[in-house]
Protein backbone atom coordinates (compact mmCIF):
# COMPACT_ATOMS: atom_id res chain seq x y z
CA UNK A 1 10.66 13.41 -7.88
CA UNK A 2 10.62 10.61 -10.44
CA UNK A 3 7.89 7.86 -9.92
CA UNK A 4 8.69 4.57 -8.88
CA UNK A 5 8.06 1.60 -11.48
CA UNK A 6 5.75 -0.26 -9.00
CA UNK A 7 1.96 0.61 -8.24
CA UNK A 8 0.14 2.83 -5.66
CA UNK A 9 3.37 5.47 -5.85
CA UNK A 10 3.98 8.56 -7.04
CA UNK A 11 0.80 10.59 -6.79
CA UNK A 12 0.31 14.09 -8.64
CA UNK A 13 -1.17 15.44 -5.94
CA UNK A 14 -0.42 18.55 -3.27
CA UNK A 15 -1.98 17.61 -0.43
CA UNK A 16 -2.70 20.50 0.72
CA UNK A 17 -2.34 19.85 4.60
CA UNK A 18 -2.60 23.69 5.10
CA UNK A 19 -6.22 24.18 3.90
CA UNK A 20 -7.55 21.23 6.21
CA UNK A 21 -8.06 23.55 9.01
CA UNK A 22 -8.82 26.21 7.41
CA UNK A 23 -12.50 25.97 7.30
CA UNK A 24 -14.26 28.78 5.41
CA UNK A 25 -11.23 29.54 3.41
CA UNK A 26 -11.20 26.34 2.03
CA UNK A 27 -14.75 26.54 1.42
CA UNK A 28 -14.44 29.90 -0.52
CA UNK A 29 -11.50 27.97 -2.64
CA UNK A 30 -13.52 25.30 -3.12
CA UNK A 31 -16.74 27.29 -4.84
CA UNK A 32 -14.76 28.79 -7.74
CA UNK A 33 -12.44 25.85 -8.32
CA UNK A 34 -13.16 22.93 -10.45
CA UNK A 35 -13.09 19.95 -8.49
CA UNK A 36 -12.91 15.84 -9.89
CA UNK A 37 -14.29 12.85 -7.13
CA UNK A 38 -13.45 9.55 -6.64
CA UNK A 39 -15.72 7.08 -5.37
CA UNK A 40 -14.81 3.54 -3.25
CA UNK A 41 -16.65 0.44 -1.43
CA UNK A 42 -14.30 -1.49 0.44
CA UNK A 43 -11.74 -2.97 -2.23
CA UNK A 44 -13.69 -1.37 -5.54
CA UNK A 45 -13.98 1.41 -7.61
CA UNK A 46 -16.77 3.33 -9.33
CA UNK A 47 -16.59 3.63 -12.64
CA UNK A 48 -17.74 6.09 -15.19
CA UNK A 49 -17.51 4.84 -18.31
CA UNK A 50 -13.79 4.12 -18.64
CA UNK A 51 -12.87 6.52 -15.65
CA UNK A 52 -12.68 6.36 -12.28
CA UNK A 53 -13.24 9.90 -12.26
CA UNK A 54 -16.74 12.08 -11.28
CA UNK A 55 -17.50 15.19 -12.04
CA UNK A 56 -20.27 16.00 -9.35
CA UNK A 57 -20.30 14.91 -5.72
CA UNK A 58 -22.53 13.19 -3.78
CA UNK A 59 -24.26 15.30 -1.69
CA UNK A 60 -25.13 13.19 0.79
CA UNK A 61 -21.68 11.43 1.20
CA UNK A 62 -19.03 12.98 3.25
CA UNK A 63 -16.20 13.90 0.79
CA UNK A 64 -12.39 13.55 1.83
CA UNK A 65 -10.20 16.22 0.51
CA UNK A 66 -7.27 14.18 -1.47
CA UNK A 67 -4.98 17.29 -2.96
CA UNK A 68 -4.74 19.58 -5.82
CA UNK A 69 -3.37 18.79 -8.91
CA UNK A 70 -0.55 20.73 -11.34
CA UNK A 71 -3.87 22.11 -13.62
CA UNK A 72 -5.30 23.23 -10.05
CA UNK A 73 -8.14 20.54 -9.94
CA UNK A 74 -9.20 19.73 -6.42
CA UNK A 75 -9.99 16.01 -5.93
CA UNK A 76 -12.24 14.17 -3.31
CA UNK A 77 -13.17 10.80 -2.42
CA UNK A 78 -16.62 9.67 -1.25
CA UNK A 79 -18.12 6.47 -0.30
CA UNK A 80 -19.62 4.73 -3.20
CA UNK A 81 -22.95 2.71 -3.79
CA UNK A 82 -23.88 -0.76 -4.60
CA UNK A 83 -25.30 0.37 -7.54
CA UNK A 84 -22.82 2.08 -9.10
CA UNK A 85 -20.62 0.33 -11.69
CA UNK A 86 -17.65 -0.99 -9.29
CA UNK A 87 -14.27 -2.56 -10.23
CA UNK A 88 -12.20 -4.84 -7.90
CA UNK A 89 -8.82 -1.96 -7.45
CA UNK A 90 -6.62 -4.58 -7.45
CA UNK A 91 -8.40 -5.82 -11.32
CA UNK A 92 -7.63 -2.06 -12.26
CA UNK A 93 -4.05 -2.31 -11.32
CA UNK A 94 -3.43 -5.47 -12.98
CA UNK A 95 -5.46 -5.20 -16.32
CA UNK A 96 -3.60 -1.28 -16.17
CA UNK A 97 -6.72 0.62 -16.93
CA UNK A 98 -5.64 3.96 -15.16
CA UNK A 99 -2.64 5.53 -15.77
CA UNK A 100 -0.25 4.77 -12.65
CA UNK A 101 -0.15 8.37 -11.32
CA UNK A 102 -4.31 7.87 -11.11
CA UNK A 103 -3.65 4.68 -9.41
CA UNK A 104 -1.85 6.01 -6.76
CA UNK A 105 -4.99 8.94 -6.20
CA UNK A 106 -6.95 5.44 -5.72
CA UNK A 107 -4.74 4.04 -3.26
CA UNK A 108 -4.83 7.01 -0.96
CA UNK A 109 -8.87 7.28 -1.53
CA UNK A 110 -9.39 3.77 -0.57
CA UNK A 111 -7.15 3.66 2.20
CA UNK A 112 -8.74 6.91 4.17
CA UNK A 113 -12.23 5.50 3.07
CA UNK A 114 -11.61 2.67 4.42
CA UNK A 115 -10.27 4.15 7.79
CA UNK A 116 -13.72 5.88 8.19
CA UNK A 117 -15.94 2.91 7.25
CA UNK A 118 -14.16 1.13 10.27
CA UNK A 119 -13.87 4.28 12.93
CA UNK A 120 -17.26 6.10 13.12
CA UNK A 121 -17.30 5.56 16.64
CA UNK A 122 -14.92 6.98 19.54
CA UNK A 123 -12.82 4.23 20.80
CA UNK A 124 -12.49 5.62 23.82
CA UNK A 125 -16.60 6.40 24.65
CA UNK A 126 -18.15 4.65 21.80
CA UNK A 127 -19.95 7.32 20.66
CA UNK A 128 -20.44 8.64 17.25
CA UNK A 129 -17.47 10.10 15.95
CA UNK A 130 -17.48 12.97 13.23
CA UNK A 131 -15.43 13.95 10.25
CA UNK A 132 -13.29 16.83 10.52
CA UNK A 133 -10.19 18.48 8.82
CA UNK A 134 -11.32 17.45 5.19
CA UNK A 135 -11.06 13.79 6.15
CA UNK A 136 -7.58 13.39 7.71
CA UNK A 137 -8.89 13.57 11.70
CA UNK A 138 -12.36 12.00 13.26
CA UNK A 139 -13.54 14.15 16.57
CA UNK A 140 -15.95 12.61 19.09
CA UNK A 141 -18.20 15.33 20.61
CA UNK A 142 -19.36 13.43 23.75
CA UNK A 143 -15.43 12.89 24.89
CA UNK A 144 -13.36 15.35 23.46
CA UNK A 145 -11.16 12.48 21.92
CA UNK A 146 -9.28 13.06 18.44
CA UNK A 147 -8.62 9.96 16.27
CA UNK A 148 -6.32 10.13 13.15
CA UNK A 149 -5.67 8.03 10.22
CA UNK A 150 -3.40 4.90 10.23
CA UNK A 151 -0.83 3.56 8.22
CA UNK A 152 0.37 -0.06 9.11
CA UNK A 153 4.03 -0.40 8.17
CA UNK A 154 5.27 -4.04 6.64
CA UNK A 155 8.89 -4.76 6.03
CA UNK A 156 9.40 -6.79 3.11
CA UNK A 157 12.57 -8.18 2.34
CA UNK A 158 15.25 -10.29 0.03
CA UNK A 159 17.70 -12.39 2.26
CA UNK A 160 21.55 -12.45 0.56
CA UNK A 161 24.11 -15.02 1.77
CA UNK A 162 27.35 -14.84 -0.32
CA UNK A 163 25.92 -15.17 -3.89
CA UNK A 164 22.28 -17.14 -2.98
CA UNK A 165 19.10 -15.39 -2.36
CA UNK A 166 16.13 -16.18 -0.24
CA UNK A 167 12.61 -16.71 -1.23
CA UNK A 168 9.66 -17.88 0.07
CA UNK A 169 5.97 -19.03 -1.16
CA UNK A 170 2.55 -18.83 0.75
CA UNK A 171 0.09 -21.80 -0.03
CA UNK A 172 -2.18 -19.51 -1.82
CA UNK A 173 -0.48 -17.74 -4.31
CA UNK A 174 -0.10 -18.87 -8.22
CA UNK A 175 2.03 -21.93 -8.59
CA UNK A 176 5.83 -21.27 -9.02
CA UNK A 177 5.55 -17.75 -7.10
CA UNK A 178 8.63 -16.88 -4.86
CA UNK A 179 8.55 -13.48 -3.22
CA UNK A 180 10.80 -11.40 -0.49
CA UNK A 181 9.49 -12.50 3.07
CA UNK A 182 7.32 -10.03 4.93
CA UNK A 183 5.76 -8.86 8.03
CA UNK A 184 3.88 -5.90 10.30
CA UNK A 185 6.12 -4.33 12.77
CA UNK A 186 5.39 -5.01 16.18
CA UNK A 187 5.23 -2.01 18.50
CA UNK A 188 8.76 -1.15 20.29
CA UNK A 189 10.88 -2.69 16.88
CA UNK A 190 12.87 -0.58 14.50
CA UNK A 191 12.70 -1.28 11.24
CA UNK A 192 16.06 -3.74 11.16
CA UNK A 193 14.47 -5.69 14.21
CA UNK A 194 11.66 -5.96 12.61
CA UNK A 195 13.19 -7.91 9.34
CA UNK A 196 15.49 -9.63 11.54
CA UNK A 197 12.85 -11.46 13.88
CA UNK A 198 10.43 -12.06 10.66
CA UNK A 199 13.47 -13.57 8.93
CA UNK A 200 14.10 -15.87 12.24
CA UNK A 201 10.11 -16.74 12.51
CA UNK A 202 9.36 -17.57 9.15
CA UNK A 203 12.47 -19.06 8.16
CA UNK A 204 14.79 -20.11 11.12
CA UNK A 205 17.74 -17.49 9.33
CA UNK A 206 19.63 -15.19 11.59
CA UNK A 207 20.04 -11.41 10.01
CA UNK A 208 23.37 -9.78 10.52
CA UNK A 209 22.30 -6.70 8.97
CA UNK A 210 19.45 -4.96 6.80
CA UNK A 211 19.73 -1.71 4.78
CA UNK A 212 16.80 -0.10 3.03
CA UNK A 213 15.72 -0.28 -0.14
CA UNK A 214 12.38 1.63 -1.17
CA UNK A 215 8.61 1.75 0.29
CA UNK A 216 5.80 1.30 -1.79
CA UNK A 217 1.92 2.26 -0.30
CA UNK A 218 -0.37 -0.34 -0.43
CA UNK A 219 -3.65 0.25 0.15
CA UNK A 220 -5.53 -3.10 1.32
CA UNK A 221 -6.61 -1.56 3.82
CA UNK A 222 -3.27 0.72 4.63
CA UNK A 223 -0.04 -0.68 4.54
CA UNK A 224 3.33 1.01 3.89
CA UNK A 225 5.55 -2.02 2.47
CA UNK A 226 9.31 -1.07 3.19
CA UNK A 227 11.61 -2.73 1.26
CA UNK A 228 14.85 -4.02 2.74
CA UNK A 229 18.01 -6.10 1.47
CA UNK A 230 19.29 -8.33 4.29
CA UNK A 231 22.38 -10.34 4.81
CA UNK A 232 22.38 -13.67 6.55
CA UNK A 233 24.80 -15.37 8.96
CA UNK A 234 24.52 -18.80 7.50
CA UNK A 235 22.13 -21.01 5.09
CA UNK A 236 20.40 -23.09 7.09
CA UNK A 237 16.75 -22.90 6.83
CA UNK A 238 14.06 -24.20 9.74
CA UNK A 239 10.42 -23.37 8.33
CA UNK A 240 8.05 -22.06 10.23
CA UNK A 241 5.44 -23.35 7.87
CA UNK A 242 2.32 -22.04 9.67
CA UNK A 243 3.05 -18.75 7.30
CA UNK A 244 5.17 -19.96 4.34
CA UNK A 245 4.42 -23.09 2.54
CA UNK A 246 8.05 -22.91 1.18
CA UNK A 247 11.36 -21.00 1.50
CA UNK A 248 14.55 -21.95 -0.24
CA UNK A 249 18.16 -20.52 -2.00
CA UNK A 250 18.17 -19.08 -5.44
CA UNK A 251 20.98 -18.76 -7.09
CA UNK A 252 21.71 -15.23 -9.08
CA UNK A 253 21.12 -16.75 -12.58
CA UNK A 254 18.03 -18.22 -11.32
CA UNK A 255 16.67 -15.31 -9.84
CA UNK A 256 17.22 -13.38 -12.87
CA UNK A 257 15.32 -16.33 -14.98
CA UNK A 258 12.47 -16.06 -12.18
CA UNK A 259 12.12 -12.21 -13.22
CA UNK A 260 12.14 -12.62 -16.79
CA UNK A 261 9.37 -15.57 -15.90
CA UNK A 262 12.11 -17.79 -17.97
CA UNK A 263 12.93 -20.76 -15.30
CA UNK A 264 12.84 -23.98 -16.62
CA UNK A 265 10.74 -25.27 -13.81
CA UNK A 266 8.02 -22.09 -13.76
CA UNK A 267 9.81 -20.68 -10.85
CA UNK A 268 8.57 -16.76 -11.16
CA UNK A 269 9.16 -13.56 -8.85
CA UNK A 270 6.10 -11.25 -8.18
CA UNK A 271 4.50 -8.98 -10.89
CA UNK A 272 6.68 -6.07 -11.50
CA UNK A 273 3.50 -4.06 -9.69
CA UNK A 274 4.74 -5.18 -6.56
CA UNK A 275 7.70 -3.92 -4.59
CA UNK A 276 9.53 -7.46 -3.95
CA UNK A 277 10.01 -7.65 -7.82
CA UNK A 278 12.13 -4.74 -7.99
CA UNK A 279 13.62 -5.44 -4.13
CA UNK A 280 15.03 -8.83 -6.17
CA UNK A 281 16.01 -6.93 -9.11
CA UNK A 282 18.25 -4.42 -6.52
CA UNK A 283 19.92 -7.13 -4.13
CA UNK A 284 20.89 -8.73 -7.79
CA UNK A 285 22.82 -5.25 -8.83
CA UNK A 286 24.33 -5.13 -5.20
């Protein structure tokens, strides 16, 4: 399958869900195969040099089992230290000093590292969890209780009425910035509900229908951004403003000035890293 343009996707990996419970057969494998590790603290990366990659574990770190590559490497993640040379990931994906199938390695080691930084206790006892299944399931011993990994999904999305375009702006991002809108799922929505009431919070717009786009991982801590083209009933906008410090109507030669970072008044879409870029780029084909 052919790699999306935007970063965190299209991993080389085989994840190799069949060897997690394998136990001593995936020990055996691992002894005669060469093996690469990744190391993460919260949002950074170890470095080695110019590399993100190690070639010998650390033995006292529990090491997550990411995949196998096409040469038959086997890759890990473990926790890394203060004191080794770390790298904000978001710094590596902008400054582009990985290649973007290595990036997207990264994202999935920094998302499951994260998971067991924040679970290594049972939330249903409290007591000390352990790690089990080569990183993808914690088991509590006192309780029985089996805790997985999570993935918190986001629908972001363009707004289309006729030949006009929504945007919006947060407070904090660069000046000029318009992106899609966006928003976690609430428990009980589908996906289309879910655009449709983020639409009507943030920007007073009812959503006659949504249709989907492309998803892009995003791994601070462990989203899944889906990425949806709506259409709108009418053009009236009522701003939430708690969330969005803006929202307004683009026209489609605008929007394609915004992209090309060409607007005469420094209006500019999101960096083509992000998934809203290219969700503008396809509601401007449709």
């Amino acid at each position: 399958m052919k790699s999306p343009a935007f970063a965190f996707a299209g991993s080389p990996l085989n994840r190799r869900a069949e060897w997690r419970s394998s136990g001593d057969a995936f020990a055996e494998i691992a002894k005669v195969r060469p093996k690469r590790f990744l190391k993460c603290l919260g949002d950074q990366v170890a470095f080695a040099g110019e590399s993100p990659t190690h070639d010998m574990p650390e033995e006292a770190r529990e090491q997550i089992f990411l995949g196998e590559d096409r040469e038959g490497l086997l890759w890990f993640a473990s926790a890394a230290r203060e004191s080794d040379h770390l790298l904000p990931l978001r710094g590596v994906m902008m400054e582009g000093k990985v290649p973007a199938e290595m990036l997207a390695v990264l994202a999935q080691a920094r998302s499951l590292l994260h998971w067991h930084e924040t679970h290594g206790f049972c939330a249903a006892c409290g007591a000390k969890s352990e790690m089990v299944d080569l990183g993808y399931r914690r088991h509590c011993p006192a309780c029985g209780r089996d805790h997985f990994p999570r993935t918190d999904p986001v629908v972001i999305m363009v707004v289309r009425h006729g030949e006009k375009f929504l945007l919006g702006r947060q407070a904090s991002w660069q000046p000029g910035m318009y992106s899609a809108l966006a928003g976690f799922m609430e428990p009980g929505e589908t996906i289309e509900e879910a655009v449709a009431r983020e639409v009507r919070e943030e920007a007073g717009i009812e959503v006659t229908s949504a249709a989907y786009v492309a998803s892009q991982p995003w791994p601070f801590p462990s989203s899944l951004m889906i990425g949806m083209i709506a259409e709108a009933a009418d053009e009236k906008i009522t701003l939430d403003g708690s969330e969005l410090e803006d929202a307004r109507w683009f026209g489609r030669d605008e929007l394609k000035l915004m992209l090309a970072r060409k607007h005469p008044d420094g209006f500019h879409a999101s960096h083509p890293y992000a998934i809203a870029h290219h969700i503008v780029k396809a509601a401007l084909k449709k």
